[in-house]
N, C-alpha and C. Protein backbone atom coordinates (compact mmCIF):
# COMPACT_ATOMS: atom_id res chain seq x y z
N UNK A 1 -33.81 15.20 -27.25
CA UNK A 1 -33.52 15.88 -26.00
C UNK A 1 -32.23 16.66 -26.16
N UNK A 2 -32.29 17.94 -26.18
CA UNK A 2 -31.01 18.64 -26.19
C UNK A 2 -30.76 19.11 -27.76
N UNK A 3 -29.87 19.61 -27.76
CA UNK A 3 -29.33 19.94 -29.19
C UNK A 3 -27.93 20.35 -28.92
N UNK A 4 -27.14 21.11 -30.02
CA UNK A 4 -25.78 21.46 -29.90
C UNK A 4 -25.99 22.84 -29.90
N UNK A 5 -24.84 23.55 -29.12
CA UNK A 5 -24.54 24.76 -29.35
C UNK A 5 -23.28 25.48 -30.17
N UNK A 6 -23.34 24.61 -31.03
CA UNK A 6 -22.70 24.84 -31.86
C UNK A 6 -21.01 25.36 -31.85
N UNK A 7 -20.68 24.71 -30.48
CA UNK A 7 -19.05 24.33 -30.09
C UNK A 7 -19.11 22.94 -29.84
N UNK A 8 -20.24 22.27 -30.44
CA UNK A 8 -19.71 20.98 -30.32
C UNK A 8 -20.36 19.93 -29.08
N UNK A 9 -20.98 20.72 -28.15
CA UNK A 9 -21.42 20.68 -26.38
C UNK A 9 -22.72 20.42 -26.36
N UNK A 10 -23.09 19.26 -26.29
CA UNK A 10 -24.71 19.20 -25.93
C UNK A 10 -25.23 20.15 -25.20
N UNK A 11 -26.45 20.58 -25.42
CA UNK A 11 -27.41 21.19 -24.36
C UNK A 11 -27.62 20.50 -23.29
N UNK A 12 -28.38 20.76 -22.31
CA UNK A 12 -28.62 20.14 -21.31
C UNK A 12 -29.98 20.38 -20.57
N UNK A 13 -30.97 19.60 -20.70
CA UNK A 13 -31.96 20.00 -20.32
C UNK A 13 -32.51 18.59 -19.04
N UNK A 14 -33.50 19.35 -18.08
CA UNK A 14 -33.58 18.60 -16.84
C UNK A 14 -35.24 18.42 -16.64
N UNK A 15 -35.52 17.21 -16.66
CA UNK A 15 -36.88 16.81 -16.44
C UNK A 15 -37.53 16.59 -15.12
N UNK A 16 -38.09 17.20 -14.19
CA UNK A 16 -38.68 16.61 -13.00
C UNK A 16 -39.97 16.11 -12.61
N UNK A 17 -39.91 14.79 -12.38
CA UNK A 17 -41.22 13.92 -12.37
C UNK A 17 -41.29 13.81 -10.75
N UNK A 18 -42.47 13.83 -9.96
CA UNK A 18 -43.14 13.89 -8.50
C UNK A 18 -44.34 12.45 -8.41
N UNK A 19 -44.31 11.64 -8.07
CA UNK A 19 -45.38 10.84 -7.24
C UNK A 19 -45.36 10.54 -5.94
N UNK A 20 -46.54 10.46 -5.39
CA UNK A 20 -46.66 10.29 -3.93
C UNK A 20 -47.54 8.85 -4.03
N UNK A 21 -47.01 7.84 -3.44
CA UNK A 21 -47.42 6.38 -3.42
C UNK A 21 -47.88 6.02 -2.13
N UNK A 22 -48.69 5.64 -1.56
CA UNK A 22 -49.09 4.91 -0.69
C UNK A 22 -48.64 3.43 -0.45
N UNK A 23 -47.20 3.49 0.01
CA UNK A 23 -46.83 1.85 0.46
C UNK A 23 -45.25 1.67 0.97
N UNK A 24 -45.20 1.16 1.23
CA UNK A 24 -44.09 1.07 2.28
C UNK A 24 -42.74 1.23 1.18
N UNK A 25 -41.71 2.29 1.89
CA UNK A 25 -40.23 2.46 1.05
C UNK A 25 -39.93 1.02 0.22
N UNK A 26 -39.63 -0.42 1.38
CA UNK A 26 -39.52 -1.66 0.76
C UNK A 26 -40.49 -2.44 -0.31
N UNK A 27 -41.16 -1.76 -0.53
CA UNK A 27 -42.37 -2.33 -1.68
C UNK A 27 -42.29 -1.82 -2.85
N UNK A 28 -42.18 -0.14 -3.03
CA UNK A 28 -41.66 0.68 -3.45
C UNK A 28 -40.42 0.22 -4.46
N UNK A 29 -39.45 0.42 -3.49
CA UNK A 29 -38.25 -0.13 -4.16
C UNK A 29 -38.18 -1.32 -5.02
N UNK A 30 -39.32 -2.67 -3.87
CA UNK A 30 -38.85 -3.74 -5.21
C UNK A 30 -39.73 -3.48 -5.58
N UNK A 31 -40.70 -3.40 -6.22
CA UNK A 31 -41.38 -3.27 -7.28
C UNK A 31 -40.64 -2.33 -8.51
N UNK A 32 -40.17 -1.26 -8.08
CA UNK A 32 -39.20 -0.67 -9.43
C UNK A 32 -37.97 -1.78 -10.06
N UNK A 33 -37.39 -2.48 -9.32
CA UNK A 33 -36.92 -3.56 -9.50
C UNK A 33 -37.49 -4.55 -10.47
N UNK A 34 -38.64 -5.22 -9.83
CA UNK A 34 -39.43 -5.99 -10.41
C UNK A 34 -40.00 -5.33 -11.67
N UNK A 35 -40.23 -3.80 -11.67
CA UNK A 35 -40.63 -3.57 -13.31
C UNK A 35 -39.89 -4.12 -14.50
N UNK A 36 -38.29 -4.23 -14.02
CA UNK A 36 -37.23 -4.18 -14.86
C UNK A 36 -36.96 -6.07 -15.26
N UNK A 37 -37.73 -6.58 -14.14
CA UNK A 37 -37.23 -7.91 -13.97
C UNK A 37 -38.37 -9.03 -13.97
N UNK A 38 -38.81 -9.53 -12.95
CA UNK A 38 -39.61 -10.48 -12.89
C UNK A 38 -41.12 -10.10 -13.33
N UNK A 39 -41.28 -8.76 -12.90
CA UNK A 39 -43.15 -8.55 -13.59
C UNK A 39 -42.68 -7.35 -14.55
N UNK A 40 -42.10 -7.39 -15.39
CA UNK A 40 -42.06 -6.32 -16.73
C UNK A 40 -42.70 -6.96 -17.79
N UNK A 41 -42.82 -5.50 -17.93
CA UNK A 41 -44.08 -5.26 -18.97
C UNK A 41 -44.05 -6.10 -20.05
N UNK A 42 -44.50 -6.09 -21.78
CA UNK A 42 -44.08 -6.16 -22.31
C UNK A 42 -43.44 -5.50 -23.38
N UNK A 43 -43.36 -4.27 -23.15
CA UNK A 43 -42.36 -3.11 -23.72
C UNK A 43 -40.99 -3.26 -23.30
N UNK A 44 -40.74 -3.99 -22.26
CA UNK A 44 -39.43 -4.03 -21.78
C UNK A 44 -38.90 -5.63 -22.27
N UNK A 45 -38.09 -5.44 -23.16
CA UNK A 45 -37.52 -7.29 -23.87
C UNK A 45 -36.68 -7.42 -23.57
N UNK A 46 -35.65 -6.67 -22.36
CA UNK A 46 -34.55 -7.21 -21.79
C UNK A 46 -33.86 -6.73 -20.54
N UNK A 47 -33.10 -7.10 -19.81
CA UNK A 47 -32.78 -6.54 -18.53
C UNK A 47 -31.57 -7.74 -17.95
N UNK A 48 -30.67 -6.72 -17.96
CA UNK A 48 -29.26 -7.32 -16.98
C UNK A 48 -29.12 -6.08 -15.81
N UNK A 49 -29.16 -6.86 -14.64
CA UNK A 49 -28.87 -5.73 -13.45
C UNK A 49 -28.17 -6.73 -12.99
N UNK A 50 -26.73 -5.87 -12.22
CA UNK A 50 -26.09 -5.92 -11.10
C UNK A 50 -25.98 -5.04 -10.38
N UNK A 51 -26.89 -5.28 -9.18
CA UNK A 51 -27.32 -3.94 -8.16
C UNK A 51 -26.34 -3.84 -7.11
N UNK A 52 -25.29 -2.76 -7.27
CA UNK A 52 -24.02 -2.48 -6.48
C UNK A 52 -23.66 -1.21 -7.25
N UNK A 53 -23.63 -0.71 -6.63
CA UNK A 53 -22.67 0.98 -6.85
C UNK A 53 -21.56 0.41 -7.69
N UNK A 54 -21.50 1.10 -8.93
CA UNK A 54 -20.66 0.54 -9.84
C UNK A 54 -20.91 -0.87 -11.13
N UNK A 55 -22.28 -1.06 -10.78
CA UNK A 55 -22.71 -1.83 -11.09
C UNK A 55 -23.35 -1.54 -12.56
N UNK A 56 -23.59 -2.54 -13.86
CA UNK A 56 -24.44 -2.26 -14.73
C UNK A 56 -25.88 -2.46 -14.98
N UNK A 57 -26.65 -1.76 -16.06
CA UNK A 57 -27.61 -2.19 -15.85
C UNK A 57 -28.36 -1.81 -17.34
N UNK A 58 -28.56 -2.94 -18.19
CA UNK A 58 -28.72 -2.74 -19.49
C UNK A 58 -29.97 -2.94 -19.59
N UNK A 59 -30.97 -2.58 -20.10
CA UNK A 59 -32.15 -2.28 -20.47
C UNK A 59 -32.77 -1.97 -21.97
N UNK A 60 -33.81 -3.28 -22.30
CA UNK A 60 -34.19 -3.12 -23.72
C UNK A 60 -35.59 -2.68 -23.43
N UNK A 61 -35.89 -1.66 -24.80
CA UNK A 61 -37.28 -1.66 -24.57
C UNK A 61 -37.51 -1.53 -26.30
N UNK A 62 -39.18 -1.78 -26.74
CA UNK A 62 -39.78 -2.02 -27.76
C UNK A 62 -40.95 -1.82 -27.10
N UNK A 63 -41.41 -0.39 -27.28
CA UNK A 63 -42.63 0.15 -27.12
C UNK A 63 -43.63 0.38 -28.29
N UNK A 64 -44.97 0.37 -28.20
CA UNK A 64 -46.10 -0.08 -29.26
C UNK A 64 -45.93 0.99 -30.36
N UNK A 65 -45.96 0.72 -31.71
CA UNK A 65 -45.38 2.22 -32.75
C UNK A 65 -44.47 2.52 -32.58
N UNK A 66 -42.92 2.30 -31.78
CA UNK A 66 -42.09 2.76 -32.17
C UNK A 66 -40.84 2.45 -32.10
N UNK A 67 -40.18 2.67 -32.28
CA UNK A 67 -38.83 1.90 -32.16
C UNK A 67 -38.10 1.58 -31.11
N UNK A 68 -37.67 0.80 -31.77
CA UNK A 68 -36.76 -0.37 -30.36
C UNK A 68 -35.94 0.67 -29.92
N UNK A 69 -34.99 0.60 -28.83
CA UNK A 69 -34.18 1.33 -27.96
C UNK A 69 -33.81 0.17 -27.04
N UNK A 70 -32.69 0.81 -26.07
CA UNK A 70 -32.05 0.59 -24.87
C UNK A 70 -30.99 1.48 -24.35
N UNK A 71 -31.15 1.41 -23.05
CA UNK A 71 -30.67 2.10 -22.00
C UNK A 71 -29.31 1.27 -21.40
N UNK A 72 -28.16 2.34 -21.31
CA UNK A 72 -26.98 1.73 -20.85
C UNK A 72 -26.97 2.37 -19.06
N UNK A 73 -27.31 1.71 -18.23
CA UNK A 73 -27.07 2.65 -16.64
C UNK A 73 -25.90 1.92 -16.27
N UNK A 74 -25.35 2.63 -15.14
CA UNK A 74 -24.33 2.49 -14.55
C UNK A 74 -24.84 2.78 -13.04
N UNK A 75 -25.27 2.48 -12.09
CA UNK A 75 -25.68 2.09 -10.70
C UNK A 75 -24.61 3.23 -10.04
N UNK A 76 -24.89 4.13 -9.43
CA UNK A 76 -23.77 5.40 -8.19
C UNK A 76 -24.24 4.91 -7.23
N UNK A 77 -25.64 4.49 -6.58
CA UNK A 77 -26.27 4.60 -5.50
C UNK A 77 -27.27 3.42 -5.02
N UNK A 78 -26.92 2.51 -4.34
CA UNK A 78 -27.88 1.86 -3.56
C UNK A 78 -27.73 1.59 -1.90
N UNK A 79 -28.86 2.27 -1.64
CA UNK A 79 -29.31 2.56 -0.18
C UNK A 79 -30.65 2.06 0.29
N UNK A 80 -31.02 0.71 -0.10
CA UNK A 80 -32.09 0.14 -0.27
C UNK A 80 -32.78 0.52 1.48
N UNK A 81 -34.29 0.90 1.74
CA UNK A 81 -34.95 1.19 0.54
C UNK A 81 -35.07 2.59 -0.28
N UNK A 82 -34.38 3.53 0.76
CA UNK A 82 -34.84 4.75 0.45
C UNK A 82 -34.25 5.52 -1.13
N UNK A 83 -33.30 4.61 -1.59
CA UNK A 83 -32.44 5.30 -2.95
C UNK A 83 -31.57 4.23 -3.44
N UNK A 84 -32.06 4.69 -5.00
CA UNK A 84 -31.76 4.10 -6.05
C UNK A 84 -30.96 4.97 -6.64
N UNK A 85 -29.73 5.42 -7.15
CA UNK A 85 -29.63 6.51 -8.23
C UNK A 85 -28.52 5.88 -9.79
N UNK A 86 -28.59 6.32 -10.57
CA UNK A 86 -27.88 5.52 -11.45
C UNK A 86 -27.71 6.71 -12.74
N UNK A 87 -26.35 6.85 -13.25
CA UNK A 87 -26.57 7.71 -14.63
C UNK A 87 -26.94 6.78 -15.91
N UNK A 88 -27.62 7.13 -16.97
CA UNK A 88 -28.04 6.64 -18.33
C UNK A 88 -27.58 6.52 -19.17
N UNK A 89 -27.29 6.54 -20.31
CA UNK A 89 -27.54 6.65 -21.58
C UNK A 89 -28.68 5.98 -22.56
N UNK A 90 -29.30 6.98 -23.48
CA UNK A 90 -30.29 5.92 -24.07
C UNK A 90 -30.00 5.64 -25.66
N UNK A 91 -29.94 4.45 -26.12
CA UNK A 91 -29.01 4.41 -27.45
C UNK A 91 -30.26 4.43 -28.27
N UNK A 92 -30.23 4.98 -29.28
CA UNK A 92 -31.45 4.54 -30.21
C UNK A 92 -31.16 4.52 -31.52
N UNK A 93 -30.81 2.79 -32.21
CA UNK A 93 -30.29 2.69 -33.36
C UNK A 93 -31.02 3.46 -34.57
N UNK A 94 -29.46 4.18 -35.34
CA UNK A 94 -30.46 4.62 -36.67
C UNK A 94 -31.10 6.15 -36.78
N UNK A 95 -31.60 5.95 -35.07
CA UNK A 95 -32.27 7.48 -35.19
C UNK A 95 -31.28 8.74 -34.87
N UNK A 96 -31.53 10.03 -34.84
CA UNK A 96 -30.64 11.28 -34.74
C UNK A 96 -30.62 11.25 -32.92
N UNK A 97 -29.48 11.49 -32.82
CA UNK A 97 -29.37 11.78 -31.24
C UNK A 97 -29.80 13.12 -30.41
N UNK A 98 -29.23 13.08 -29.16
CA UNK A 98 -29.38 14.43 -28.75
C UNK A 98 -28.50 15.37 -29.65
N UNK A 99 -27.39 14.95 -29.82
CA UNK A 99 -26.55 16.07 -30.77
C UNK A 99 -26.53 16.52 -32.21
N UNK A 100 -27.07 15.50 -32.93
CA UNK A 100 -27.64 15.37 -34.30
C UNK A 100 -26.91 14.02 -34.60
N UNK A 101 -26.61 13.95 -35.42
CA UNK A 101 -26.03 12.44 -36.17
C UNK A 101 -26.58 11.06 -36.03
N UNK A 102 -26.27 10.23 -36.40
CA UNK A 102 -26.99 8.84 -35.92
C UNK A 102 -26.24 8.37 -34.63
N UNK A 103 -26.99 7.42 -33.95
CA UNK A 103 -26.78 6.16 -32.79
C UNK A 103 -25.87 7.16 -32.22
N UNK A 104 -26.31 8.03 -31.78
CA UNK A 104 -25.76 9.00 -30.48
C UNK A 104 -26.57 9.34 -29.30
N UNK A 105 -25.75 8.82 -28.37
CA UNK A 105 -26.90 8.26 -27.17
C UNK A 105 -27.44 9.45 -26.42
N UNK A 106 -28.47 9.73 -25.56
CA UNK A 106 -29.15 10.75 -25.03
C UNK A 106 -28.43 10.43 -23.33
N UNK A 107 -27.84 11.27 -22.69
CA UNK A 107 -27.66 10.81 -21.45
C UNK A 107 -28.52 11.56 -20.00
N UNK A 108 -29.07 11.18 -19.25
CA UNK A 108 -29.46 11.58 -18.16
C UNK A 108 -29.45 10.49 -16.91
N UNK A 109 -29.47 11.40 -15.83
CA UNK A 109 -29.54 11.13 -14.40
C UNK A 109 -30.42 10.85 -13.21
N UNK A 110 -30.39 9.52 -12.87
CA UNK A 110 -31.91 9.52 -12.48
C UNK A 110 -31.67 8.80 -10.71
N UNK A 111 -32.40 9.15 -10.18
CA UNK A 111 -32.51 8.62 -8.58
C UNK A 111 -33.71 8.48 -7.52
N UNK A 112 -34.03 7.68 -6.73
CA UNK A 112 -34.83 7.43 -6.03
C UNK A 112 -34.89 7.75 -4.40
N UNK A 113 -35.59 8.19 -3.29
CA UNK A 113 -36.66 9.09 -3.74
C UNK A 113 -36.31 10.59 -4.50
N UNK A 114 -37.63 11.33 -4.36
CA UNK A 114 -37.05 12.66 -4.99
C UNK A 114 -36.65 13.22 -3.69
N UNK A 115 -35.72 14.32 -4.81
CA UNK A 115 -34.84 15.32 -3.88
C UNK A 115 -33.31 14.64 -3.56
N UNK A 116 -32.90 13.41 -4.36
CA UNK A 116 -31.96 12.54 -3.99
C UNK A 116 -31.09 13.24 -4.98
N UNK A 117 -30.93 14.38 -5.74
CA UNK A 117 -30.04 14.73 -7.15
C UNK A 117 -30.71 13.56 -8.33
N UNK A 118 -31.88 13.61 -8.20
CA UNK A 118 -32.48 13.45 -9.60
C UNK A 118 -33.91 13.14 -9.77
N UNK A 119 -34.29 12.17 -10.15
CA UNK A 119 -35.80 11.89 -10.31
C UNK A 119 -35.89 10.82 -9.56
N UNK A 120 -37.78 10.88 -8.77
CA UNK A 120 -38.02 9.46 -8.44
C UNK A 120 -38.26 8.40 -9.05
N UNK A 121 -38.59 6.98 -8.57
CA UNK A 121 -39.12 5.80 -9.41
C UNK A 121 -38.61 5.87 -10.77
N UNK A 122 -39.53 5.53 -11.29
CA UNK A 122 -39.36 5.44 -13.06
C UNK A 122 -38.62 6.91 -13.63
N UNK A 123 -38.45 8.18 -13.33
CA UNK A 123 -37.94 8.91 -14.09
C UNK A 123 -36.41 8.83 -14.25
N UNK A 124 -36.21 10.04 -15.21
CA UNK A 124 -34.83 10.64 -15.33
C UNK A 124 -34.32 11.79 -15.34
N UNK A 125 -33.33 12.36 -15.72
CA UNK A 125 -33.18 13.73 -16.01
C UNK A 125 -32.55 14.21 -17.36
């Protein structure tokens, strides 16, 4: 995701993901919760949340074919149910980053619902 421009400055590129769900804001919400926690998958092998603005929120994943990863968030926003928002980083040992080199993390911005300054549910930016 991204590349350098050759002063050194990541690129910056912005992803926008849209679903329309049928179910109440509070169901919604925990269940994105619960992906991370009590009913996750098994691509997801780890999860520390402390849900408070300012809060962390570390995230392992090991998806089928490919390499392990994890996500460093940092919690800006909880307004339960209507918004979640939190900035990223995604570390991925070994491999080339957004900027080139190794274990250089990819960062984006992600929030719940859309139109909140970032993505809904599961996305990012």
């Amino acid at each position: 995701m991204g590349g350098s421009d050759g002063q050194g400055q990541a690129e910056v590129y912005a992803l926008s993901v849209e679903r329309v769900i049928d179910a109440e804001p509070e169901a919604i919400f925990d269940a994105f919760i619960a992906l991370y926690d009590s009913q996750r998958p098994d691509w997801v092998t780890g999860s520390q949340l402390d849900l408070r603005p300012g809060g962390r929120w570390s995230v392992a994943f090991q998806v089928p074919d490919g390499p392990a990863f994890r996500e460093e968030r940092v919690i800006t926003a909880v307004e339960r149910p209507g918004r979640l928002a939190y900035d990223m980083r995604a570390i991925y040992p070994g491999a080339p980053g957004c900027g080139g080199g190794h274990d250089r993390p990819c960062a984006r911005r992600a929030s719940y619902p859309p139109g909140a300054a970032g993505l809904p549910g599961r996305g990012g930016a």
